[in-house]
Protein backbone atom coordinates (compact mmCIF):
# COMPACT_ATOMS: atom_id res chain seq x y z
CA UNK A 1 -65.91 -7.03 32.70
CA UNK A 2 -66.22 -6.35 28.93
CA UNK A 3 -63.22 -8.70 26.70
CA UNK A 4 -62.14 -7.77 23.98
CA UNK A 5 -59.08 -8.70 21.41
CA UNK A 6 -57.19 -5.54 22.86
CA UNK A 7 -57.98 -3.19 25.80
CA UNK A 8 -58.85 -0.30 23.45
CA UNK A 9 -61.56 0.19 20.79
CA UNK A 10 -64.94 -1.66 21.17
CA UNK A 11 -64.38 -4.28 22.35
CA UNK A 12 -62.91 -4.79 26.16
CA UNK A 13 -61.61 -7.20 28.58
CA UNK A 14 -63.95 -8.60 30.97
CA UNK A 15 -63.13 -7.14 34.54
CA UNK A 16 -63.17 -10.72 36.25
CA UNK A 17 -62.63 -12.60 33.27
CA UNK A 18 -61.05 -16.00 33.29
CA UNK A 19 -57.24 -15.46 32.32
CA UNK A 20 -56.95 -15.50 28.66
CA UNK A 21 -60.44 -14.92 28.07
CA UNK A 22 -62.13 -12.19 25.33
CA UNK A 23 -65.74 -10.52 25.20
CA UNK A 24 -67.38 -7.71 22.91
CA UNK A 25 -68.71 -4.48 23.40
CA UNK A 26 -72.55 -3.90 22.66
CA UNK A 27 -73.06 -2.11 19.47
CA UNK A 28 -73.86 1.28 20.57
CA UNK A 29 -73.59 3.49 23.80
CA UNK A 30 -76.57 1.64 25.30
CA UNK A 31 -75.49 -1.61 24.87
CA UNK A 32 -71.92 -2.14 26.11
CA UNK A 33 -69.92 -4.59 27.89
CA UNK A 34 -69.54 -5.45 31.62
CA UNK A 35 -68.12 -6.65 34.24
CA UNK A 36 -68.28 -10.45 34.54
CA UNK A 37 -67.10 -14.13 34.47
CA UNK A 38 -66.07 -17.02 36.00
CA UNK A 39 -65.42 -17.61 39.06
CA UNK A 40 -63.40 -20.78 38.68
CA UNK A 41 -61.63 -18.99 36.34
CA UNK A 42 -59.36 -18.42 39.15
CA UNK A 43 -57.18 -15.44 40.80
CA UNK A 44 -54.28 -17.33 39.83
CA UNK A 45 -52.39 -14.61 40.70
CA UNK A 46 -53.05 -14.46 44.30
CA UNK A 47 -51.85 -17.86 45.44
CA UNK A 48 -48.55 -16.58 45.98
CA UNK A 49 -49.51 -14.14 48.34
CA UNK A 50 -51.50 -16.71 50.81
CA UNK A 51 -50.20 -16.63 54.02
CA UNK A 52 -49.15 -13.35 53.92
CA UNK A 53 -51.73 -12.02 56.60
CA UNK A 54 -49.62 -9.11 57.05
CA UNK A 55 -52.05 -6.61 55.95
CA UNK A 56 -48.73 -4.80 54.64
CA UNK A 57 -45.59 -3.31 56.05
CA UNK A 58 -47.20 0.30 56.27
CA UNK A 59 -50.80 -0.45 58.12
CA UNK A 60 -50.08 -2.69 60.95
CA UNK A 61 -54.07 -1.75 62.14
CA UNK A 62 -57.01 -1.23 59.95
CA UNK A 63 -58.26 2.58 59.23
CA UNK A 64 -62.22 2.96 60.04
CA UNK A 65 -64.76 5.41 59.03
CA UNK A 66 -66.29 7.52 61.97
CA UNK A 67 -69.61 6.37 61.47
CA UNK A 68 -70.54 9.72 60.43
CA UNK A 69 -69.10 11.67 57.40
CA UNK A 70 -66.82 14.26 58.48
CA UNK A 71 -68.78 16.92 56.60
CA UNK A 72 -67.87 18.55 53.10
CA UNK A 73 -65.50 16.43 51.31
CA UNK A 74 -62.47 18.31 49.24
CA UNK A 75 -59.63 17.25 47.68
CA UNK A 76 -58.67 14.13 45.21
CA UNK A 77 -58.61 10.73 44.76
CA UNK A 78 -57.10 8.68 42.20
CA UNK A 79 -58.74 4.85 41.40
CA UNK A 80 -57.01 2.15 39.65
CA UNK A 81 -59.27 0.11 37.34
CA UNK A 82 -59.52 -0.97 33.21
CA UNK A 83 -61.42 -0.79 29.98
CA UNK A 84 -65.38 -0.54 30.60
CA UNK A 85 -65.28 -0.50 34.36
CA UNK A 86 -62.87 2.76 34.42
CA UNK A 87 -64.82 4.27 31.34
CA UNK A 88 -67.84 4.68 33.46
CA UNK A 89 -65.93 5.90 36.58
CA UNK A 90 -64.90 8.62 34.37
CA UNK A 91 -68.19 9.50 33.22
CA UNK A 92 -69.62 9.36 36.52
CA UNK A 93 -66.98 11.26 38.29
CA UNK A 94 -67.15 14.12 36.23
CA UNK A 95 -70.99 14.58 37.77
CA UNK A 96 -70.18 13.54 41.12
CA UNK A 97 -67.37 16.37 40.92
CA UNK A 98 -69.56 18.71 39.63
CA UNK A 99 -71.82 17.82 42.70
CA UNK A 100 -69.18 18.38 45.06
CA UNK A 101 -66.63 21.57 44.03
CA UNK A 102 -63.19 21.11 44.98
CA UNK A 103 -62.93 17.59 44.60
CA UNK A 104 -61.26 15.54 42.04
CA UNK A 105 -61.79 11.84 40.54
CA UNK A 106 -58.86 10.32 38.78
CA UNK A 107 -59.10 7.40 37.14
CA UNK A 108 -56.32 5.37 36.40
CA UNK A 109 -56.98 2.64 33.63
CA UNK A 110 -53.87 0.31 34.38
CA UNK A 111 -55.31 -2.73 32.24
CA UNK A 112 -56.13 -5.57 33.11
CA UNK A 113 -53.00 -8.41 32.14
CA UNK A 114 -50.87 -6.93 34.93
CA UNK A 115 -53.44 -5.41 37.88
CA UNK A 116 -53.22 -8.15 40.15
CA UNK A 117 -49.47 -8.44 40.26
CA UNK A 118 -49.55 -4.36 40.99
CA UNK A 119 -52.50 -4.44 43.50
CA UNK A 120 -50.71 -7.50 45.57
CA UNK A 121 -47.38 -6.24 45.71
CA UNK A 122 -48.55 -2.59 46.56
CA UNK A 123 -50.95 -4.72 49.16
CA UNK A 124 -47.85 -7.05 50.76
CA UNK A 125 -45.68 -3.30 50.75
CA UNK A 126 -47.81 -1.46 52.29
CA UNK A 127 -46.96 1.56 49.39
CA UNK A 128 -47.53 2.35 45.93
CA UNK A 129 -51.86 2.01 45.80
CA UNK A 130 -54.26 4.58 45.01
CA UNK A 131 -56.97 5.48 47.15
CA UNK A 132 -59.58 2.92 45.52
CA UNK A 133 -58.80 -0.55 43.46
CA UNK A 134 -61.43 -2.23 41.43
CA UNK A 135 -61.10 -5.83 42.56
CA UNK A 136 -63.19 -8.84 41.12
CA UNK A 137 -65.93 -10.05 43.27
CA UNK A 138 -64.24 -13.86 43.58
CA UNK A 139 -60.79 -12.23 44.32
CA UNK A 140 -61.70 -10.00 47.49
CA UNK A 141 -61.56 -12.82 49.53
CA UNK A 142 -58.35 -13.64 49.09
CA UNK A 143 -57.33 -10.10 49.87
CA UNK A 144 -59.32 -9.30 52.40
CA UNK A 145 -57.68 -12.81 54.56
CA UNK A 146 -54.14 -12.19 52.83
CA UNK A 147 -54.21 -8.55 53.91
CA UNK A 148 -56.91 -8.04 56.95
CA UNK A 149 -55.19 -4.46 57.94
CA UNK A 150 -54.69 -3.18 54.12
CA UNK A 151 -58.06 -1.95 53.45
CA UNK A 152 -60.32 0.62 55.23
CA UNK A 153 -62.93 -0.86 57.27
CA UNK A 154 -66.29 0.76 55.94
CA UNK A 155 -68.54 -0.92 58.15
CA UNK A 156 -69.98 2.24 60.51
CA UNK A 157 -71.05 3.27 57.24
CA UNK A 158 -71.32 0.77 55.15
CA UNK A 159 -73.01 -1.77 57.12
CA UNK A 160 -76.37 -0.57 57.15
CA UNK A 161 -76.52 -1.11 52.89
CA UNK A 162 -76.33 -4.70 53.41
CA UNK A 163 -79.99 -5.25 52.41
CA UNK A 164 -79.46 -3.37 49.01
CA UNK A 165 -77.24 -5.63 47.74
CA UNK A 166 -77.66 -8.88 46.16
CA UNK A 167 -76.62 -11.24 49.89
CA UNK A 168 -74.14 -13.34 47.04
CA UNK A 169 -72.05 -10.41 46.92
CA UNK A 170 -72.24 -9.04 49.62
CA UNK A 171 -70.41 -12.17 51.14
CA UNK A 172 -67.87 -11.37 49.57
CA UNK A 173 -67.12 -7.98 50.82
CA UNK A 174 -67.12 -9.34 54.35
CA UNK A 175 -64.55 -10.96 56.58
CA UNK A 176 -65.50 -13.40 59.27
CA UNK A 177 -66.07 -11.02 61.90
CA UNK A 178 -68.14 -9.44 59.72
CA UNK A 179 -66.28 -6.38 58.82
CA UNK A 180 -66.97 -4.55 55.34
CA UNK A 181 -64.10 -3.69 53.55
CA UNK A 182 -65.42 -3.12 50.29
CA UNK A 183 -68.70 -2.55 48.10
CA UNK A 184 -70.24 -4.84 45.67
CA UNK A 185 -70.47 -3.28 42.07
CA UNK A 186 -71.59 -5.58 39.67
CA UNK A 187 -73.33 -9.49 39.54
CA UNK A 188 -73.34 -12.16 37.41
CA UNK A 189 -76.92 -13.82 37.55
CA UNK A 190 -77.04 -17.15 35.69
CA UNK A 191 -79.72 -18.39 33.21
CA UNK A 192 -79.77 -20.39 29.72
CA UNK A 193 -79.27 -18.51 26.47
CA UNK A 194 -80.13 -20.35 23.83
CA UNK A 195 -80.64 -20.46 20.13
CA UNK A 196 -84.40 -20.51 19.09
CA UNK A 197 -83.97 -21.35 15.62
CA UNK A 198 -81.87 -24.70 16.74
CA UNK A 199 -84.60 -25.61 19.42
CA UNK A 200 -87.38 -24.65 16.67
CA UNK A 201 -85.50 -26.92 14.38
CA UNK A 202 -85.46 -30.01 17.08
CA UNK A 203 -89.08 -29.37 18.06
CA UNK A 204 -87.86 -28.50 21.06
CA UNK A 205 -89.58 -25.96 23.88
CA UNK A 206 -87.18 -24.69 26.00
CA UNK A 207 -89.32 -23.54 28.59
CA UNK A 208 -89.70 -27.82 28.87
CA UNK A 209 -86.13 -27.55 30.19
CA UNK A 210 -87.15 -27.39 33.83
CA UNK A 211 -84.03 -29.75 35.37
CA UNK A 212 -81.20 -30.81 34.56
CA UNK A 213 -82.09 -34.27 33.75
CA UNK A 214 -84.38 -32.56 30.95
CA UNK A 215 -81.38 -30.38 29.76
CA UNK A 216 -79.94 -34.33 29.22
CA UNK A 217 -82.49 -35.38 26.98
CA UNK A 218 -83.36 -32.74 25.32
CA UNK A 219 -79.64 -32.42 24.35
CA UNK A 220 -79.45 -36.14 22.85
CA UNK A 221 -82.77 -35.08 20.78
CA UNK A 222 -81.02 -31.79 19.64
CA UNK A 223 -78.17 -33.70 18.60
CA UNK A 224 -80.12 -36.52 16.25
CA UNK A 225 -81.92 -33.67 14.99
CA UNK A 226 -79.68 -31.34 14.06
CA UNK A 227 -76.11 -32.43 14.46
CA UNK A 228 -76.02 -29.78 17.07
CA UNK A 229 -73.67 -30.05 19.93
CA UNK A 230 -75.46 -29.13 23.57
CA UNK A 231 -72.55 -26.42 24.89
CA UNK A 232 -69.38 -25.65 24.62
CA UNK A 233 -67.11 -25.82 27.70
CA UNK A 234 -63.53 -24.70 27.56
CA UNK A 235 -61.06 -27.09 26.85
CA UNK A 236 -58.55 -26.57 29.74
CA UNK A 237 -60.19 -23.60 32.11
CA UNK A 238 -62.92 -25.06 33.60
CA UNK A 239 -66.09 -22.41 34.87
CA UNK A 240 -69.30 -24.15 34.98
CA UNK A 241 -68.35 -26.71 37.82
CA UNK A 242 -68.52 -23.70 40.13
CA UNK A 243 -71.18 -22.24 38.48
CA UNK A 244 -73.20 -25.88 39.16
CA UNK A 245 -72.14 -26.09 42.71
CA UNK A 246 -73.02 -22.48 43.78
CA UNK A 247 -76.57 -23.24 42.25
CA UNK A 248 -76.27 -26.12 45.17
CA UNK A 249 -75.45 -23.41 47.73
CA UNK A 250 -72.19 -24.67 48.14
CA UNK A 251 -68.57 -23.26 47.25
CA UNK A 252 -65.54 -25.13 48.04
CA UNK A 253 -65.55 -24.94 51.68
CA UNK A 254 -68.01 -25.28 54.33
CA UNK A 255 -67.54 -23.56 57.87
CA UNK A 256 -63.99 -23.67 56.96
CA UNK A 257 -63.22 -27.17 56.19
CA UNK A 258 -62.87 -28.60 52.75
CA UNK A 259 -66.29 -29.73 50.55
CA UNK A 260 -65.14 -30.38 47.27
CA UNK A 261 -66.20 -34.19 47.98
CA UNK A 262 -69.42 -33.33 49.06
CA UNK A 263 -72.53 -35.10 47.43
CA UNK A 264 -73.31 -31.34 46.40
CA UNK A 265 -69.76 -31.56 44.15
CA UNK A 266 -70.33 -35.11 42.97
CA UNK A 267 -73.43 -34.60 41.48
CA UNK A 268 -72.54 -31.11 39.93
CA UNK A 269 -68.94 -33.56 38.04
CA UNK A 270 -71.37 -36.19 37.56
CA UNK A 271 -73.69 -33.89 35.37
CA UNK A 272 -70.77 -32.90 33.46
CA UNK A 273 -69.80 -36.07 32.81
CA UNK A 274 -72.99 -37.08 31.48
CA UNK A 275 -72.74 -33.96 28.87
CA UNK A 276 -69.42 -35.47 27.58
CA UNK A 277 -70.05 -38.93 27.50
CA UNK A 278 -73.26 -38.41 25.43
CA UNK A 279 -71.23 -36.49 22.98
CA UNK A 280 -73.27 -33.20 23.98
CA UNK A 281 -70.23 -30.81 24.83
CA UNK A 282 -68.09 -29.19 22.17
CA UNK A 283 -64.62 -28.59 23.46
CA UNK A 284 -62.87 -25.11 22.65
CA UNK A 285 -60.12 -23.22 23.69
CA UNK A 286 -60.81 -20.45 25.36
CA UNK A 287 -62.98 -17.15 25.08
CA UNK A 288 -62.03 -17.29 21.32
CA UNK A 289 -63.17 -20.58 21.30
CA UNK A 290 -66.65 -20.25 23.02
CA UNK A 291 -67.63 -16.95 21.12
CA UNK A 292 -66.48 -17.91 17.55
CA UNK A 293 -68.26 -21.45 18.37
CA UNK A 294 -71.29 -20.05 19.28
CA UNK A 295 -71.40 -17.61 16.26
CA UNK A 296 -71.14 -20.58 13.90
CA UNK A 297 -73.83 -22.64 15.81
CA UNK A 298 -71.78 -25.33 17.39
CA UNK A 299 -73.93 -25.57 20.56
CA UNK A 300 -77.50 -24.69 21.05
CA UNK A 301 -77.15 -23.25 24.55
CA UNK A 302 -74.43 -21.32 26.72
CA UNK A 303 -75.65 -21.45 30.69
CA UNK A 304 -73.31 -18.59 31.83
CA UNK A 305 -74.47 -14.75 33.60
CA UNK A 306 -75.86 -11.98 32.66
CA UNK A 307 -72.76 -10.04 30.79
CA UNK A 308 -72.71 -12.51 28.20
CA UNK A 309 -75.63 -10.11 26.72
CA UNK A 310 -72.76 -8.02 25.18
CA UNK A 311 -71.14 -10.41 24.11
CA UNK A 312 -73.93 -11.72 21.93
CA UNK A 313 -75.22 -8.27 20.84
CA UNK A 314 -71.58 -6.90 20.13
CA UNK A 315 -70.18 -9.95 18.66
CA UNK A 316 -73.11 -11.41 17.37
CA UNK A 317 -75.58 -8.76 16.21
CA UNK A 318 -75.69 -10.58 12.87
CA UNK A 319 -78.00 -13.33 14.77
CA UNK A 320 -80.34 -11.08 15.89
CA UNK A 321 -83.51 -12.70 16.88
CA UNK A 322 -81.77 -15.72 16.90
CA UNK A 323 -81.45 -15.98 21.11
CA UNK A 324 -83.82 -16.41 23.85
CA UNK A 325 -82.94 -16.68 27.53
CA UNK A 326 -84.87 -19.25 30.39
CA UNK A 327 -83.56 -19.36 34.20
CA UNK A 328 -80.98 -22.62 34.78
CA UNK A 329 -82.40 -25.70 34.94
CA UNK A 330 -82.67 -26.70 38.39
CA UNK A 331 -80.91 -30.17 40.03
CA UNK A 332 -84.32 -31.63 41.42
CA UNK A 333 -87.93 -30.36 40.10
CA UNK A 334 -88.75 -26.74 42.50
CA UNK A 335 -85.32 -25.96 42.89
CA UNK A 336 -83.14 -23.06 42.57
CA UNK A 337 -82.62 -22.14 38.86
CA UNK A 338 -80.08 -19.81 38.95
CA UNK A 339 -76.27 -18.75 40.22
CA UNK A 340 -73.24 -16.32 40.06
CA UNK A 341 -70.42 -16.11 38.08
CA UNK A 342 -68.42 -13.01 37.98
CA UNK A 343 -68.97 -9.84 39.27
CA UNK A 344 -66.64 -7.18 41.22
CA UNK A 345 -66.07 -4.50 44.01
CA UNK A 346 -64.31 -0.91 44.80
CA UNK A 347 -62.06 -0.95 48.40
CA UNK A 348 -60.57 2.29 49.91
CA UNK A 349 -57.18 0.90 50.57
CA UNK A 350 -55.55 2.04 53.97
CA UNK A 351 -52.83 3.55 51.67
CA UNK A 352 -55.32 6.85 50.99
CA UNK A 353 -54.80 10.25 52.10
CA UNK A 354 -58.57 10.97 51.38
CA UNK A 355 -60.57 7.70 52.56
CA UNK A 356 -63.86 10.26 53.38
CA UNK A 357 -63.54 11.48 49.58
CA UNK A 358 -63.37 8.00 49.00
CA UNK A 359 -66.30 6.53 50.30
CA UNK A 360 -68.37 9.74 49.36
CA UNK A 361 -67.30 8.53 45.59
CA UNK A 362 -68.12 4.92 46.43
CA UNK A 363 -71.51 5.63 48.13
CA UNK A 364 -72.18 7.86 45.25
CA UNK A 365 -71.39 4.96 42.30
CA UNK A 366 -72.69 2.13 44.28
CA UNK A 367 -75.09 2.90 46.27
CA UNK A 368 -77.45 4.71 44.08
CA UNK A 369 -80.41 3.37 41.86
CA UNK A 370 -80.24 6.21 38.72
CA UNK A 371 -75.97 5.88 38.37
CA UNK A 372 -75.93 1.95 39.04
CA UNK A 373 -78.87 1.57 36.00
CA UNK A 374 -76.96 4.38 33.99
CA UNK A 375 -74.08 2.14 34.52
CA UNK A 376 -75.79 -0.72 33.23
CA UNK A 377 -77.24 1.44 30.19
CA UNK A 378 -74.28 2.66 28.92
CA UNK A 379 -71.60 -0.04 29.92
CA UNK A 380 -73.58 -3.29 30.68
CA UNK A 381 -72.52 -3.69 34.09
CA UNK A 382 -75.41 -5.72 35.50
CA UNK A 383 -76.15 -4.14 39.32
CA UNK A 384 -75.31 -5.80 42.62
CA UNK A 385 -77.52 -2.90 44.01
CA UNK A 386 -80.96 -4.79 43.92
CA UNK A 387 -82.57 -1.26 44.46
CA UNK A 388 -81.76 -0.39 40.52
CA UNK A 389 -83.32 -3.99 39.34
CA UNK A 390 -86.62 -2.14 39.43
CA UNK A 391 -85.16 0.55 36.98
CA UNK A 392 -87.50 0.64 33.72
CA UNK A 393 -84.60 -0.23 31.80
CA UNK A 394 -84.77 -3.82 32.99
CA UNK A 395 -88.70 -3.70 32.10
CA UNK A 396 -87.95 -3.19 28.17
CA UNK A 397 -88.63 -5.94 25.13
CA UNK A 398 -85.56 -6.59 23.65
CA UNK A 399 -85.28 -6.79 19.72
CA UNK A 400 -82.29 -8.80 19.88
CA UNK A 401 -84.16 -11.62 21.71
CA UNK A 402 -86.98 -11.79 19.85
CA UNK A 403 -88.88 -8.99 21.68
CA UNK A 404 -88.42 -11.16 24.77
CA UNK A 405 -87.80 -8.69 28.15
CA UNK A 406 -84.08 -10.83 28.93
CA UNK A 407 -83.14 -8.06 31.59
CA UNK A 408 -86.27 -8.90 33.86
CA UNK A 409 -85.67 -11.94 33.95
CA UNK A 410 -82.18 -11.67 34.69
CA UNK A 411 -83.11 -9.44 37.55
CA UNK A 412 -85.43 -11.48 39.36
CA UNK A 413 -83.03 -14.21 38.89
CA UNK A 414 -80.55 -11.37 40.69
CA UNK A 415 -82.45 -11.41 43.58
CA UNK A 416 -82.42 -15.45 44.45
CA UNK A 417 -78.83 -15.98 43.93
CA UNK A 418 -77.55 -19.14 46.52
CA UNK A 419 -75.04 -17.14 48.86
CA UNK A 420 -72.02 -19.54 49.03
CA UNK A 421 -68.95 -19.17 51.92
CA UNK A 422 -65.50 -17.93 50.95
CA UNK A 423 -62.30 -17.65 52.02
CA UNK A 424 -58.79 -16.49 51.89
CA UNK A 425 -58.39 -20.00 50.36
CA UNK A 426 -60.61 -20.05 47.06
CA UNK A 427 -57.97 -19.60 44.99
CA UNK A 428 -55.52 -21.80 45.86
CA UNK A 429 -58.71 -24.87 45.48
CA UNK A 430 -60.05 -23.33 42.65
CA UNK A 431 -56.81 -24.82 40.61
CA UNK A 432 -56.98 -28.34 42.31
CA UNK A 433 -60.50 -28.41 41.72
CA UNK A 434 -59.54 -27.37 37.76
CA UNK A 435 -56.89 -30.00 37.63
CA UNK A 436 -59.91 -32.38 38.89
CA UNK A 437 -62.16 -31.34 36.71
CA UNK A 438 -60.15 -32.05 33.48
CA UNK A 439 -59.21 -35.43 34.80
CA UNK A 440 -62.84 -36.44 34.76
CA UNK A 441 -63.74 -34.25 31.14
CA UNK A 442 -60.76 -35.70 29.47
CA UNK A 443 -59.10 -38.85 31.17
CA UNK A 444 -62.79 -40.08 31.91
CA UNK A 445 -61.95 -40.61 35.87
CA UNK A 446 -64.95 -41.06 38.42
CA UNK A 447 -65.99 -38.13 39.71
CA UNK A 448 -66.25 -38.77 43.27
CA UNK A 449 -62.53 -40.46 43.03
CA UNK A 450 -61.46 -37.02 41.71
CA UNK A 451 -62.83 -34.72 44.42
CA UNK A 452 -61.80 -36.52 46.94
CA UNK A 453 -58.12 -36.61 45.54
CA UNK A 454 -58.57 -33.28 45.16
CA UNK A 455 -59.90 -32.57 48.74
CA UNK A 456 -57.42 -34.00 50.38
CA UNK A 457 -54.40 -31.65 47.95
CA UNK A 458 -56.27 -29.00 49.12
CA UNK A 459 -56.28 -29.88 52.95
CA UNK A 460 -52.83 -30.35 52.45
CA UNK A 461 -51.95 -27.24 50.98
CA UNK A 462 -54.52 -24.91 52.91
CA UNK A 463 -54.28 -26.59 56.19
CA UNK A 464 -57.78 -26.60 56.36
CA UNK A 465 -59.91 -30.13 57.65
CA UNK A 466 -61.80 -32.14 55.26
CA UNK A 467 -65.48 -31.36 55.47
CA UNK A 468 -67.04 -34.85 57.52
């Protein structure tokens, strides 16, 4: 979501932000910040709770949904959940309880710094939850394996709005057997933003930027140019080697066994490497880092999703006119040019007196093309529902970009998303691959020696086979 140097004000913290990481509101109440980030960033939190397949001590089986509704729905339901994300639950539930009389939407902002250690214990106790939890898209996962009986399965309705949403997220709102125990909310579609005056400056078009082997060159001509650095990648939390391998249609394991060695991995460190070793990446330390670097002009580009929009216009509106947006370059010439980072989900945890009143809310935020685009009007939260893509709100020129439409073409790049496998297990490689990824950024070790040290720490610690 939305980050922000305090969880009031205008400025909020990104819903699946990377720990320690900051973003800015827009500037006005069509233009605000979202739900977003990286998904290597890492649910740190969660690794203690793996193995705990419990489901929690006060749901030894799994609630279900009749597959029809049960009629009227009365009665309340209170929703944990922070900053922007909870600001337009609140907005919303006021008209979905004046659409339905009797019922009542709470919504409990709980902030972000502590909501995973309260949503896993409550999860492992079986006690404590609300009916609904906001959980980030690369998290549920984790949960969903961890806990298999602590959520309400939603499928016999549910399961028929698998087409609507974007088939990245939906993954991960599904367990192996296919089960749905939650619904996508927001995406993170991936493309280039980049500075126009900078390219102008080099002679550069960056429409030319087709792969990533032009994205090389085109950074060592920057550079002689203009003293410009290429990006700027975070100096200890790693997020674009995910980003890179997801464009591959890969995550970290493949039909369950370990892939972080895979050539798919290799040549997503080896890129990285390049970037460094060229003297193309400007190192910074954390969200601070990579927004006040990219006010001053330190890099040229930022390849990162969709919610970084509020960022720029909130933070940044002094460079208006400044940015312009083109899809990812792609590995080899045709390829995809685009991929996920961030995003998140609403579950009806099997903890709720009121799971019908749950879903109804759910369906109703969700599941519907005017409140998912008002949602992305007034709070930036870019839509996992493809059905509100074709909102005229993504059609608009944008001032800020030069006149250039950037929402359309971060919604068709919505739509082609690689859909990558997870498990109960992402998190715990997420932070060997990060410890892997440093060792190759800053020590200068080979790539491939890296992932495979770092494949075999993560056999080891999942139990999980090495990928042939």
């Amino acid at each position: 979501m939305s980050g922000g140097k305090n969880s009031t004000g205008t400025r909020h913290r990104r819903l699946d932000a990377p720990v320690g990481s900051r973003a800015g509101s827009g500037p006005g109440p069509t233009r605000r910040r979202v739900l977003g980030a990286g998904l290597a960033g890492g649910a740190l939190l969660l690794t203690g709770a793996t193995g705990c397949a419990t489901g929690g001590a006060g749901a030894p089986d799994a609630k279900r949904l009749d597959a029809s509704s049960g009629g009227k729905v009365a009665g309340k339901i209170t929703i944990w959940s922070w900053d922007v994300a909870a600001k337009a639950m609140q907005r919303l539930g006021k008209a979905f309880e004046q659409a339905h009389p009797g019922t009542t939407v709470d919504v409990v902002d709980i902030g972000y710094d502590n909501a995973y250690d309260k949503i896993t214990v409550g999860l492992g106790a079986g006690s404590g939850l609300p009916d609904v939890l906001t959980v980030e898209g690369h998290r549920m996962p984790t949960y969903i394996g961890n806990f298999p009986h602590a959520l309400v399965d939603l499928t016999s309705r549910a399961g028929g709005l698998a087409k609507d949403f974007a088939p990245s997220a939906w993954r991960t709102v599904t367990d192996v057997g296919g089960r749905v125990l939650a619904l996508p909310w927001d995406s993170g579609p991936c493309a280039l933003f980049y500075r126009r005056d900078h390219f102008q400056q080099a002679g550069i078009d960056p429409a030319t930027l087709t792969t990533w082997d032009d994205y090389l060159a085109a950074g060592t001509t920057l550079k002689d140019r203009t003293g410009k650095k290429l990006l700027i990648l975070d100096a200890k939390q790693d997020s674009m080697f995910a980003l890179l391998l997801q464009q591959q249609g890969q995550g970290w394991f493949v039909d369950g066994k370990v892939a972080v060695a895979s050539p798919a991995a290799e040549r997503a460190l080896t890129l990285m490497k390049q970037l460094v070793d060229r003297g193309l990446v400007d190192f910074e330390n954390g969200w601070d880092g990579l927004v006040s670097g990219t006010h001053d002009g330190k890099a040229a580009t930022t390849p990162t999703a969709a919610w970084w929009d509020g960022t720029l216009t909130g933070d940044m509106a002094d460079l208006n006119g400044r940015f312009g947006v083109v899809p990812l370059p792609a590995f080899d010439p045709g390829g995809c040019r685009t991929s996920n980072s961030g995003g998140s989900t609403l579950c009806v945890t099997a903890q709720s007196k009121n799971p019908e009143l749950a879903w109804e809310f759910l369906s109703f935020l969700l599941a519907d093309r005017a409140n998912q685009a008002s949602m992305m009007e007034h709070e930036g939260l870019f839509p996992a529902y493809l059905p509100a893509l074709d909102d005229p709100y993504f059609q608009q020129p944008d001032p800020y970009y030069a006149n250039q439409p950037a929402m359309r073409l971060l919604a068709d790049l919505a739509r082609s998303i690689p859909t990558v496998e997870t498990t109960a297990d992402d998190s715990k490689a997420g932070d060997i691959v990060n410890t892997a990824v440093n060792q190759v950024l800053h020590n200068g070790a080979d790539p491939g020696t890296a992932l495979r040290s770092a494949a075999r720490q993560i056999a080891t610690a999942t139990s999980r086979q090495p990928a042939p």
